[in-house]
PDB file of N, CA and C in Angstrom:
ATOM      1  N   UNK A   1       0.843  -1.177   0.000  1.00  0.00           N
ATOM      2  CA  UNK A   1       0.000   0.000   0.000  1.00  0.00           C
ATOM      3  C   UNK A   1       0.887   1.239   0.000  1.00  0.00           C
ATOM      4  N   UNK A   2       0.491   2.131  -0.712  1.00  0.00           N
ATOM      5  CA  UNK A   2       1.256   3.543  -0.367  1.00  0.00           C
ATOM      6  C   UNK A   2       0.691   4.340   0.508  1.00  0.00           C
ATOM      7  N   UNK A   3       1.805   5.069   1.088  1.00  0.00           N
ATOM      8  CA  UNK A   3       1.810   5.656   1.885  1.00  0.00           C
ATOM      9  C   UNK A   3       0.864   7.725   1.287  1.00  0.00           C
ATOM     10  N   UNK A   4       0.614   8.117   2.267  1.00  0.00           N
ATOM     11  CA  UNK A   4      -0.277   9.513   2.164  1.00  0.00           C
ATOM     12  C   UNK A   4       0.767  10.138   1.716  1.00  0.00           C
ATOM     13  N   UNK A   5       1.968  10.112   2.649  1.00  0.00           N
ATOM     14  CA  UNK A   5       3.237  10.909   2.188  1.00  0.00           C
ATOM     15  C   UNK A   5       4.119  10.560   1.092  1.00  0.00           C
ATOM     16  N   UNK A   6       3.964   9.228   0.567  1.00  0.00           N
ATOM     17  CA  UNK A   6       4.373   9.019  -1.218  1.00  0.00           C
ATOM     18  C   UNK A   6       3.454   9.814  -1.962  1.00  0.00           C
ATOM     19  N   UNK A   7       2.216   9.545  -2.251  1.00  0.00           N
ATOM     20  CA  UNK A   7       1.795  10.569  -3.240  1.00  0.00           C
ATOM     21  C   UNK A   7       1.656  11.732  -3.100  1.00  0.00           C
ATOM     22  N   UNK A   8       1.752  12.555  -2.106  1.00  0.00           N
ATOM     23  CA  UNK A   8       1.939  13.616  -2.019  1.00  0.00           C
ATOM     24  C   UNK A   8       3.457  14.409  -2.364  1.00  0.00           C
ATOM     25  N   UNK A   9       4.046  13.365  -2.178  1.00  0.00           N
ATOM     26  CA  UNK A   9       5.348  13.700  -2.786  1.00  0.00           C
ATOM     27  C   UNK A   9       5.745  13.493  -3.915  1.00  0.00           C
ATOM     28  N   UNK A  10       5.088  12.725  -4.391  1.00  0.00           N
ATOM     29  CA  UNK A  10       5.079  11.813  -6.225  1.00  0.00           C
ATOM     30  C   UNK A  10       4.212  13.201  -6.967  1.00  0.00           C
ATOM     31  N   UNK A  11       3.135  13.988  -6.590  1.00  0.00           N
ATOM     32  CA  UNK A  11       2.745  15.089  -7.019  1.00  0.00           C
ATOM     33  C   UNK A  11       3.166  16.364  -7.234  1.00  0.00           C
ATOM     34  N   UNK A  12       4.554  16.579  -6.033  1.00  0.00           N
ATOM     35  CA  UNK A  12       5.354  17.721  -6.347  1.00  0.00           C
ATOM     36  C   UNK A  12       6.148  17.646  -7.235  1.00  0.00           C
ATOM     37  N   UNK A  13       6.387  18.733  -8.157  1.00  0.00           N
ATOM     38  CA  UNK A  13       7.280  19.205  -8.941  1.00  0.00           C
ATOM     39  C   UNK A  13       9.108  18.929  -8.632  1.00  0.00           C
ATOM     40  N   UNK A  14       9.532  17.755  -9.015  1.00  0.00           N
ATOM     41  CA  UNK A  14      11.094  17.219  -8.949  1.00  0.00           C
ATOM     42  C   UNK A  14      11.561  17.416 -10.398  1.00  0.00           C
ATOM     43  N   UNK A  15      11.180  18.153 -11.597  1.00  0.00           N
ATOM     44  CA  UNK A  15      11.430  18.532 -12.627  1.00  0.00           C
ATOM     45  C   UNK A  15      10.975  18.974 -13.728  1.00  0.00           C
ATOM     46  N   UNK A  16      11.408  20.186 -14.265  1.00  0.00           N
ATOM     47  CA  UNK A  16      11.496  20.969 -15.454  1.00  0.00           C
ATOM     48  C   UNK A  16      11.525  20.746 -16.737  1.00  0.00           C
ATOM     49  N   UNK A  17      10.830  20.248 -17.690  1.00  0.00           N
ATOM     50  CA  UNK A  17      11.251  20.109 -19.410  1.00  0.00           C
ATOM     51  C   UNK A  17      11.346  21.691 -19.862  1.00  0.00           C
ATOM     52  N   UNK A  18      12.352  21.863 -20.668  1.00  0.00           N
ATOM     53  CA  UNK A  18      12.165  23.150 -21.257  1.00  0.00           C
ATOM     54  C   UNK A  18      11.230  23.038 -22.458  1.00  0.00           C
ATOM     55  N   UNK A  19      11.316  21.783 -23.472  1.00  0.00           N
ATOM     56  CA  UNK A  19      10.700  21.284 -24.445  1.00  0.00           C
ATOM     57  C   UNK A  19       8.976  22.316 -24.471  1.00  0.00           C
ATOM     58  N   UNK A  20       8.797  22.944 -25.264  1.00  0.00           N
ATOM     59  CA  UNK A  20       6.993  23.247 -25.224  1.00  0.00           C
ATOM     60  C   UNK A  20       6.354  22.587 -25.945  1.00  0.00           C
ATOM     61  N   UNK A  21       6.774  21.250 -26.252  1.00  0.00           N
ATOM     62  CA  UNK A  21       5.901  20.536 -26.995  1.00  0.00           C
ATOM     63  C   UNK A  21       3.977  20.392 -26.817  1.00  0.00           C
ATOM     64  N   UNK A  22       4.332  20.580 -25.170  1.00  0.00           N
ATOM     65  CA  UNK A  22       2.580  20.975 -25.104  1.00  0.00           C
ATOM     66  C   UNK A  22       1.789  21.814 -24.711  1.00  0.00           C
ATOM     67  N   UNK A  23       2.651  22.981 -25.463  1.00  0.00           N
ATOM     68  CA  UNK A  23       1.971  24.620 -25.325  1.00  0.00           C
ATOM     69  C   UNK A  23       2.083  25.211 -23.832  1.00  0.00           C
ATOM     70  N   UNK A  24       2.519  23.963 -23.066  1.00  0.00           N
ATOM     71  CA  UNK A  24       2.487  24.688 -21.062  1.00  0.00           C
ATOM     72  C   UNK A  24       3.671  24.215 -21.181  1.00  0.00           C
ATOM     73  N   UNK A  25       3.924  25.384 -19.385  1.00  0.00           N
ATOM     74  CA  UNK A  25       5.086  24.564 -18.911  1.00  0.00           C
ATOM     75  C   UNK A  25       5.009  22.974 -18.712  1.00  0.00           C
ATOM     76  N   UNK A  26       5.368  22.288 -18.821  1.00  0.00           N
ATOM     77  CA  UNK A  26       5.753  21.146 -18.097  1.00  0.00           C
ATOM     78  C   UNK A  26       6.502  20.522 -17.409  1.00  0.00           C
ATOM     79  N   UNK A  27       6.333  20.667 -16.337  1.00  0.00           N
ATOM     80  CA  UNK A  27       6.766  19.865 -15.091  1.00  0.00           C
ATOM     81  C   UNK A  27       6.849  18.558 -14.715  1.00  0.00           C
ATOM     82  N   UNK A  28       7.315  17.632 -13.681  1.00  0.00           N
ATOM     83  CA  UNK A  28       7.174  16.601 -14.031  1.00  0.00           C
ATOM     84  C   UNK A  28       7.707  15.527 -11.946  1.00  0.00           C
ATOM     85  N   UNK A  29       6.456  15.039 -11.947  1.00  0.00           N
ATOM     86  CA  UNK A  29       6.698  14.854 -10.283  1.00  0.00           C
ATOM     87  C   UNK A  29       7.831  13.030 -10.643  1.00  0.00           C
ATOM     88  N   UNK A  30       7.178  12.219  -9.931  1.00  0.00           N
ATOM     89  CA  UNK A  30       7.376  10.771  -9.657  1.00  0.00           C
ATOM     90  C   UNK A  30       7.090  10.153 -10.539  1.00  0.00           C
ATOM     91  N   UNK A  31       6.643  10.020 -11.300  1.00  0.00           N
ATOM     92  CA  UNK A  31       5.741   9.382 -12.679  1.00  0.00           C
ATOM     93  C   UNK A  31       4.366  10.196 -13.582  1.00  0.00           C
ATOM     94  N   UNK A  32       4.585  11.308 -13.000  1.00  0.00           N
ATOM     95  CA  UNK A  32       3.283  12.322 -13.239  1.00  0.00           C
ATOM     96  C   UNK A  32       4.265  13.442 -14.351  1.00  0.00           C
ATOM     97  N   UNK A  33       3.301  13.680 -15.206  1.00  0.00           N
ATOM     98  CA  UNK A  33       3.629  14.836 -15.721  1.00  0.00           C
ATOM     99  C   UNK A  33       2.759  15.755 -14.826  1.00  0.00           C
ATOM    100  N   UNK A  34       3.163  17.272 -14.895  1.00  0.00           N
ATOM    101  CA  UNK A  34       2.164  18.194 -14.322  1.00  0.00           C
ATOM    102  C   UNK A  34       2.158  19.347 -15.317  1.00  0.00           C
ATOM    103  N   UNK A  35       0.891  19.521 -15.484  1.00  0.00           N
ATOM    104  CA  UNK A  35       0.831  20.423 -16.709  1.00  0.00           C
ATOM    105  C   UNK A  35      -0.378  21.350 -15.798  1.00  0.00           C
ATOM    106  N   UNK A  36      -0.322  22.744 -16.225  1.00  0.00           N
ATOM    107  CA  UNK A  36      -1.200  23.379 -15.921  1.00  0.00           C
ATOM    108  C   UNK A  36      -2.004  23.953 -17.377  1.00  0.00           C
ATOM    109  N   UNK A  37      -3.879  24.219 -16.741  1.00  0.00           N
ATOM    110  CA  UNK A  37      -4.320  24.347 -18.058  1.00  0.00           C
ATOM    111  C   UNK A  37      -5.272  25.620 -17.905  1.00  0.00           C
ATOM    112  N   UNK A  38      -5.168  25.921 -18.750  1.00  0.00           N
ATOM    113  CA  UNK A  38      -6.084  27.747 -18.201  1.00  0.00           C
ATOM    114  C   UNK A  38      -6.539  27.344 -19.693  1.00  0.00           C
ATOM    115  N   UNK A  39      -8.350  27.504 -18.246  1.00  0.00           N
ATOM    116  CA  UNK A  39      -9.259  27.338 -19.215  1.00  0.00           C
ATOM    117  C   UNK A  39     -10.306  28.854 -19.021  1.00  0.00           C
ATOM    118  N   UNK A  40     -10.495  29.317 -20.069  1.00  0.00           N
ATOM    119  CA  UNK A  40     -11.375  30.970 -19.295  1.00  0.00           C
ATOM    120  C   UNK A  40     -10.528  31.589 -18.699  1.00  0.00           C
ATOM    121  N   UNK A  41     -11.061  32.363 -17.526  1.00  0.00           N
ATOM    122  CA  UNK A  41      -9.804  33.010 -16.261  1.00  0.00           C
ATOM    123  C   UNK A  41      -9.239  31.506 -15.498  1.00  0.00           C
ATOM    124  N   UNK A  42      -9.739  30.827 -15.539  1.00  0.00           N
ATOM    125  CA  UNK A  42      -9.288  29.650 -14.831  1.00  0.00           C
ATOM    126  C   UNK A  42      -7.880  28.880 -14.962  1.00  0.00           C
ATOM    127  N   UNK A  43      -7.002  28.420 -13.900  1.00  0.00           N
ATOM    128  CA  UNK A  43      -5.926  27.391 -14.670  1.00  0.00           C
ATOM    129  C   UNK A  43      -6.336  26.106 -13.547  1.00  0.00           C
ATOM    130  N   UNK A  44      -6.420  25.125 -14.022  1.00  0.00           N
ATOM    131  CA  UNK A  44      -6.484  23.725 -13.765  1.00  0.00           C
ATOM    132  C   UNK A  44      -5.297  22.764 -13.781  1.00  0.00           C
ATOM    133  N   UNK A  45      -4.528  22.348 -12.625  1.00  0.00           N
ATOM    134  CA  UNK A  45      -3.972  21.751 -12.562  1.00  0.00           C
ATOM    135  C   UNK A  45      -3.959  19.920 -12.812  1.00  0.00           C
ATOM    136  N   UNK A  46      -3.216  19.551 -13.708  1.00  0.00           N
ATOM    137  CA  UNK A  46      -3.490  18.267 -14.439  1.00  0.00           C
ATOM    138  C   UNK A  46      -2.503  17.505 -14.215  1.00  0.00           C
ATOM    139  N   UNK A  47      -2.488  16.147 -13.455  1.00  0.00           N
ATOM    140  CA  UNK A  47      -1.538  15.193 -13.382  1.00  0.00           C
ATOM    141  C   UNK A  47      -1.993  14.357 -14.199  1.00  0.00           C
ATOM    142  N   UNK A  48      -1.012  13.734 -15.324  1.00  0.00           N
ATOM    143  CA  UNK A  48      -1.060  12.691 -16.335  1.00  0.00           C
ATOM    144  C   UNK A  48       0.227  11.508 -16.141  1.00  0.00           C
ATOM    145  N   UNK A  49      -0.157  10.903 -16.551  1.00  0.00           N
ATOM    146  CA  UNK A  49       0.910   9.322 -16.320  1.00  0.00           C
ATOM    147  C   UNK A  49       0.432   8.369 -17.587  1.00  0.00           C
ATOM    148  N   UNK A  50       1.049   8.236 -18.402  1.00  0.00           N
ATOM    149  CA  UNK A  50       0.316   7.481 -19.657  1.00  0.00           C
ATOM    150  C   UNK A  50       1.455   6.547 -20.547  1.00  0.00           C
ATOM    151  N   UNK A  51       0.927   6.172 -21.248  1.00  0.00           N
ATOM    152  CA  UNK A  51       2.392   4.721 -22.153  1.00  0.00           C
ATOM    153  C   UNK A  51       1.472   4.972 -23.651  1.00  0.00           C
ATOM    154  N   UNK A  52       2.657   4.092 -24.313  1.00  0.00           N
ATOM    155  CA  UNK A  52       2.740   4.354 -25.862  1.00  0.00           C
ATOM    156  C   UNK A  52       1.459   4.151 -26.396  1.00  0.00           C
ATOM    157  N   UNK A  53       1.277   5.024 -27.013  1.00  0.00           N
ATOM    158  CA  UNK A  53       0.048   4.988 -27.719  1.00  0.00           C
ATOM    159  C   UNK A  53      -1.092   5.752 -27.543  1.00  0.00           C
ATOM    160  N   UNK A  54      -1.270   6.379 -26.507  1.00  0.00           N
ATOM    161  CA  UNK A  54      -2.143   7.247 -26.004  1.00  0.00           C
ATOM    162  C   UNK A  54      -2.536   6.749 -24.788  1.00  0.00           C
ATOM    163  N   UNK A  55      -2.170   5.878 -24.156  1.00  0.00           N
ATOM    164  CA  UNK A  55      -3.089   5.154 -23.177  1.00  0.00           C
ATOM    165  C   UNK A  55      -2.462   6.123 -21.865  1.00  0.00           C
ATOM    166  N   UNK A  56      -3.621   6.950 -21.368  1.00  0.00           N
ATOM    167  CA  UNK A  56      -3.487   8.028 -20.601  1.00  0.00           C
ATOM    168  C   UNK A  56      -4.500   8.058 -19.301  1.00  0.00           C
ATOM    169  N   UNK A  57      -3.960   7.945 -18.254  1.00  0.00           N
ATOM    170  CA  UNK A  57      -4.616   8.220 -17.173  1.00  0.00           C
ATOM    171  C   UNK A  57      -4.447   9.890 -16.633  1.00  0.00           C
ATOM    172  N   UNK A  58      -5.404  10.805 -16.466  1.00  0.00           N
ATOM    173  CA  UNK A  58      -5.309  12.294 -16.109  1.00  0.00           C
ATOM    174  C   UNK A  58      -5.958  12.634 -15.153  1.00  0.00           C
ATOM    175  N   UNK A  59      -5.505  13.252 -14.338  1.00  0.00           N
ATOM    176  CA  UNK A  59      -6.233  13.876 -12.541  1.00  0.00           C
ATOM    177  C   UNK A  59      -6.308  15.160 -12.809  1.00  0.00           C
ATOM    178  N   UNK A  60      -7.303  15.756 -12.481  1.00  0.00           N
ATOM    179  CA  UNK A  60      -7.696  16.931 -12.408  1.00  0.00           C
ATOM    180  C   UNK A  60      -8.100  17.187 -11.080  1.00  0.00           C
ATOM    181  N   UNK A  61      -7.384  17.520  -9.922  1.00  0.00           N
ATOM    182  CA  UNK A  61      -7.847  17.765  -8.554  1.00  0.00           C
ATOM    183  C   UNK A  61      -8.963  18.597  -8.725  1.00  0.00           C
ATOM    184  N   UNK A  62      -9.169  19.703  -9.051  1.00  0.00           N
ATOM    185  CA  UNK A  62     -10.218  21.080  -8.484  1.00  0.00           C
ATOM    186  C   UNK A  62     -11.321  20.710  -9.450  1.00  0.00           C
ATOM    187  N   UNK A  63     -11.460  19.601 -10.152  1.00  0.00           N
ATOM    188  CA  UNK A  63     -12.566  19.332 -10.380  1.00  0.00           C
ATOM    189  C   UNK A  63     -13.500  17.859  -9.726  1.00  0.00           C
ATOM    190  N   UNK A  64     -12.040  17.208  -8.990  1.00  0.00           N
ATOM    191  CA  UNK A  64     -12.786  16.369  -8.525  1.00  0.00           C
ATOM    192  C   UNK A  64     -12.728  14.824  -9.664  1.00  0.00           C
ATOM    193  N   UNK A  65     -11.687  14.691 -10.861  1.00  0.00           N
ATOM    194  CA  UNK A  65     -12.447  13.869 -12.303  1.00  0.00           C
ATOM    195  C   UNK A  65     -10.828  13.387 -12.379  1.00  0.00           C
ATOM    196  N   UNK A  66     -11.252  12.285 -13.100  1.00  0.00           N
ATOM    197  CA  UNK A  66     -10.480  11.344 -13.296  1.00  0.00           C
ATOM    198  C   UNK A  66     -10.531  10.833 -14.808  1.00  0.00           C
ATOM    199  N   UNK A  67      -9.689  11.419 -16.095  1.00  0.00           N
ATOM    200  CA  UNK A  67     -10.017  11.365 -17.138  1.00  0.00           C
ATOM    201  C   UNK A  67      -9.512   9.709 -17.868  1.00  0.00           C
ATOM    202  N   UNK A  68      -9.579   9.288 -18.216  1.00  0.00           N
ATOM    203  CA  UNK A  68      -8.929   8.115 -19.442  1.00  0.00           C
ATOM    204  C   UNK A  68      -8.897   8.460 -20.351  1.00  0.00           C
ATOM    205  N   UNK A  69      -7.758   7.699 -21.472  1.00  0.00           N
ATOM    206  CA  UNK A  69      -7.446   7.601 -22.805  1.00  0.00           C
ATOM    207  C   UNK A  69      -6.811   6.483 -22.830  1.00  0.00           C
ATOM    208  N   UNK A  70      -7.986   5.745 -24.349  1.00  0.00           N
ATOM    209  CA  UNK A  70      -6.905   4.760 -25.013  1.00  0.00           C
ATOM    210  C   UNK A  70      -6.523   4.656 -25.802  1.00  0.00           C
ATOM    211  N   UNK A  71      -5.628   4.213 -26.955  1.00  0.00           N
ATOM    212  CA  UNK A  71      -5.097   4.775 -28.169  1.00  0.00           C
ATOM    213  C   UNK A  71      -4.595   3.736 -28.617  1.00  0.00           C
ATOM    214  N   UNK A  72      -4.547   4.065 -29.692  1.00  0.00           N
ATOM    215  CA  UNK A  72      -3.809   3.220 -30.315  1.00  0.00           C
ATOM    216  C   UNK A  72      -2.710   3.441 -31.839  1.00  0.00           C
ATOM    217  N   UNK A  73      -1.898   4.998 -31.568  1.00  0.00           N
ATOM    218  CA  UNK A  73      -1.309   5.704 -32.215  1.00  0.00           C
ATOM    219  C   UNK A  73       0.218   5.134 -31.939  1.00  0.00           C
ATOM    220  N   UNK A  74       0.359   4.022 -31.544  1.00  0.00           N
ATOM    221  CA  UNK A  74       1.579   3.605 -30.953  1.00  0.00           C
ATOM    222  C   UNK A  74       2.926   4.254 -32.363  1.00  0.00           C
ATOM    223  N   UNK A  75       3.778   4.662 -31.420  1.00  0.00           N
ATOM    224  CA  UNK A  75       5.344   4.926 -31.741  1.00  0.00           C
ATOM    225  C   UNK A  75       4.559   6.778 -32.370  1.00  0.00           C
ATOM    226  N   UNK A  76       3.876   6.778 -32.323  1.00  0.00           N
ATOM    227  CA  UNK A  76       3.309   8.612 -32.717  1.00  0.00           C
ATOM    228  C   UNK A  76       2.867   9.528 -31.967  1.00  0.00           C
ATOM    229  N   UNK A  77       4.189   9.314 -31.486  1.00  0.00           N
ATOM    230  CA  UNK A  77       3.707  10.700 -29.995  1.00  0.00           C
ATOM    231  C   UNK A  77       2.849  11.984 -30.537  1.00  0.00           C
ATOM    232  N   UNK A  78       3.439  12.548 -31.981  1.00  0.00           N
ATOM    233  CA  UNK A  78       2.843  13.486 -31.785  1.00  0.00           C
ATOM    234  C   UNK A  78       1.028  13.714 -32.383  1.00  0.00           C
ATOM    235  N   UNK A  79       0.578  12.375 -32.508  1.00  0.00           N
ATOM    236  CA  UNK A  79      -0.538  12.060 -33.245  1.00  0.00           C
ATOM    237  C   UNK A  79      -1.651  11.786 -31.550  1.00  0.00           C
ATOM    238  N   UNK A  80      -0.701  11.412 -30.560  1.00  0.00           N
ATOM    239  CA  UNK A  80      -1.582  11.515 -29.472  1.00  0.00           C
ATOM    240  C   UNK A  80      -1.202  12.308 -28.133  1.00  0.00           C
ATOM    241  N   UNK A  81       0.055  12.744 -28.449  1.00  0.00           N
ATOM    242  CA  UNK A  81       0.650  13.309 -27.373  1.00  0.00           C
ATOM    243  C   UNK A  81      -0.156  14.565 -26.918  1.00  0.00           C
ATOM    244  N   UNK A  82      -0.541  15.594 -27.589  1.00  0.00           N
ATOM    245  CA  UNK A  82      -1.526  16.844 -26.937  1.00  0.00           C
ATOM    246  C   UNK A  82      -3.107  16.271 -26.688  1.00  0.00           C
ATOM    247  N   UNK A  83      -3.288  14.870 -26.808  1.00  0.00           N
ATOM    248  CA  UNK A  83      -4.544  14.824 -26.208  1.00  0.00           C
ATOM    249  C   UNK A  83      -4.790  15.611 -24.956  1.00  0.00           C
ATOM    250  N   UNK A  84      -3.664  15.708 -23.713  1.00  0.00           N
ATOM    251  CA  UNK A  84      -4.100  15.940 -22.511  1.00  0.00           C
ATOM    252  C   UNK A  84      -3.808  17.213 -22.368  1.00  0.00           C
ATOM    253  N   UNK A  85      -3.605  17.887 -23.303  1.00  0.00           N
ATOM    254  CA  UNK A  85      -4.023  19.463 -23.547  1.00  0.00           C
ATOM    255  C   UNK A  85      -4.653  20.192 -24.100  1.00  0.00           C
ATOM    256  N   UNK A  86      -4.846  19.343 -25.246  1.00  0.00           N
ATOM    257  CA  UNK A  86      -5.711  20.138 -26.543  1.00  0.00           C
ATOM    258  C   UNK A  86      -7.319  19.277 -26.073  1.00  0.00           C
ATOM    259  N   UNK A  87      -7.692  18.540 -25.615  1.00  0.00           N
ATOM    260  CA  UNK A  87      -8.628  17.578 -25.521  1.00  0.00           C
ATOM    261  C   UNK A  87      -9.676  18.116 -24.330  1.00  0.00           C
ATOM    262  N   UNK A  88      -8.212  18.040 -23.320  1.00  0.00           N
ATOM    263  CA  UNK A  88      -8.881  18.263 -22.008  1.00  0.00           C
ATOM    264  C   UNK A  88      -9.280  19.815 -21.613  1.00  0.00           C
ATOM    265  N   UNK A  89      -8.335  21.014 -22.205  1.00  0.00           N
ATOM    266  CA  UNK A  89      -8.664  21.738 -21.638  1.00  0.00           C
ATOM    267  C   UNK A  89      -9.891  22.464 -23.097  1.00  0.00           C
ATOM    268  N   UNK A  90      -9.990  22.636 -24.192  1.00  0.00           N
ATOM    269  CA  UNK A  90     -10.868  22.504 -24.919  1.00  0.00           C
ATOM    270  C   UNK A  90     -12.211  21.874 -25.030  1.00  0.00           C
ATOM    271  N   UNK A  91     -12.470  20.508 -25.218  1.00  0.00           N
ATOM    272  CA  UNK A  91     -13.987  20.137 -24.540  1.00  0.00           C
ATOM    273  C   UNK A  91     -13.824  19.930 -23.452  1.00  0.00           C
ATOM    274  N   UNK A  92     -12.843  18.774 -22.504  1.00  0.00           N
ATOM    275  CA  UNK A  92     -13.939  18.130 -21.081  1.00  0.00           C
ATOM    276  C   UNK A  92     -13.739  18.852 -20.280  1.00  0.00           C
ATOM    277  N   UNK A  93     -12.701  20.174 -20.169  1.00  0.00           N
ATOM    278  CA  UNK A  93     -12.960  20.542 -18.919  1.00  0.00           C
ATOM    279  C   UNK A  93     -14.500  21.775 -19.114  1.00  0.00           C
ATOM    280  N   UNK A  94     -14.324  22.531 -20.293  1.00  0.00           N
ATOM    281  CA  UNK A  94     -15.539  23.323 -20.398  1.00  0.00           C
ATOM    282  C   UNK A  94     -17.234  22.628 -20.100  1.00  0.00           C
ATOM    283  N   UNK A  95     -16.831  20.747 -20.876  1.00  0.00           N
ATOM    284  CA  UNK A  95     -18.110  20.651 -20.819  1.00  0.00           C
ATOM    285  C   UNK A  95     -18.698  20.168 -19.413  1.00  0.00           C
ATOM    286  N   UNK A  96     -17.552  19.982 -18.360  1.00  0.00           N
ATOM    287  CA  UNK A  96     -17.950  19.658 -16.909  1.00  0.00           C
ATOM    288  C   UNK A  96     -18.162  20.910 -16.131  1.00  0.00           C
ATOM    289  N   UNK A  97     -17.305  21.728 -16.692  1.00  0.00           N
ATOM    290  CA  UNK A  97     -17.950  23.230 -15.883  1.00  0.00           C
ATOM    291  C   UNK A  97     -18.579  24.495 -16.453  1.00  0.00           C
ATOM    292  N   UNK A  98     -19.329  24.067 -17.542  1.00  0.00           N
ATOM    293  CA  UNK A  98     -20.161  25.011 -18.592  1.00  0.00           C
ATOM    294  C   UNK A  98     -19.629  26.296 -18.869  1.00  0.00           C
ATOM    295  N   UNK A  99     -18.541  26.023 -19.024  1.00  0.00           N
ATOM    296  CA  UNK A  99     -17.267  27.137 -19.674  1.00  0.00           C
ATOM    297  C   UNK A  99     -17.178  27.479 -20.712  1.00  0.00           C
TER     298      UNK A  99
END
């Protein structure tokens, strides 16, 4: 079982990509990417953890949601790689908070 104080620590920021491949900064905890997403006046903080092909698990704390992706774009990052930016902060986060 993990501990309260592993994921809370697996969530902080232990590194920097300069890369803007996905329009945000990106950050990057324990196995999490951390991307922030400003949606409206809003920015939404997004933990993602995902493998080849699109297959993407995404946390959105301040909404409470727990997104999936499965894919099957294998070896084409860039055919699925902005799903969890262009996807999320474009429809699902607007269409969960009528944005």
């Amino acid at each position: 079982m993990l501990s309260k104080d592993w994921v809370t620590q697996s969530l902080k920021v232990h590194a920097e990509f300069q890369d803007q491949f996905f329009g945000v900064d990106h950050l990057y905890g324990w196995g999490w990417h951390i991307l922030h997403l400003r949606v409206g006046n809003r920015t939404y903080t997004e933990y993602g953890s995902g493998g080849n092909g699109g297959q993407l698990v995404l946390i959105l704390p301040e909404l409470e949601m727990v997104v999936g992706f499965t894919g099957g774009a294998y070896g084409d990052f860039k055919a699925w790689g902005p799903w969890s930016v262009k996807l999320v902060s474009q429809y699902i986060i607007p269409a969960a908070t009528g944005r």
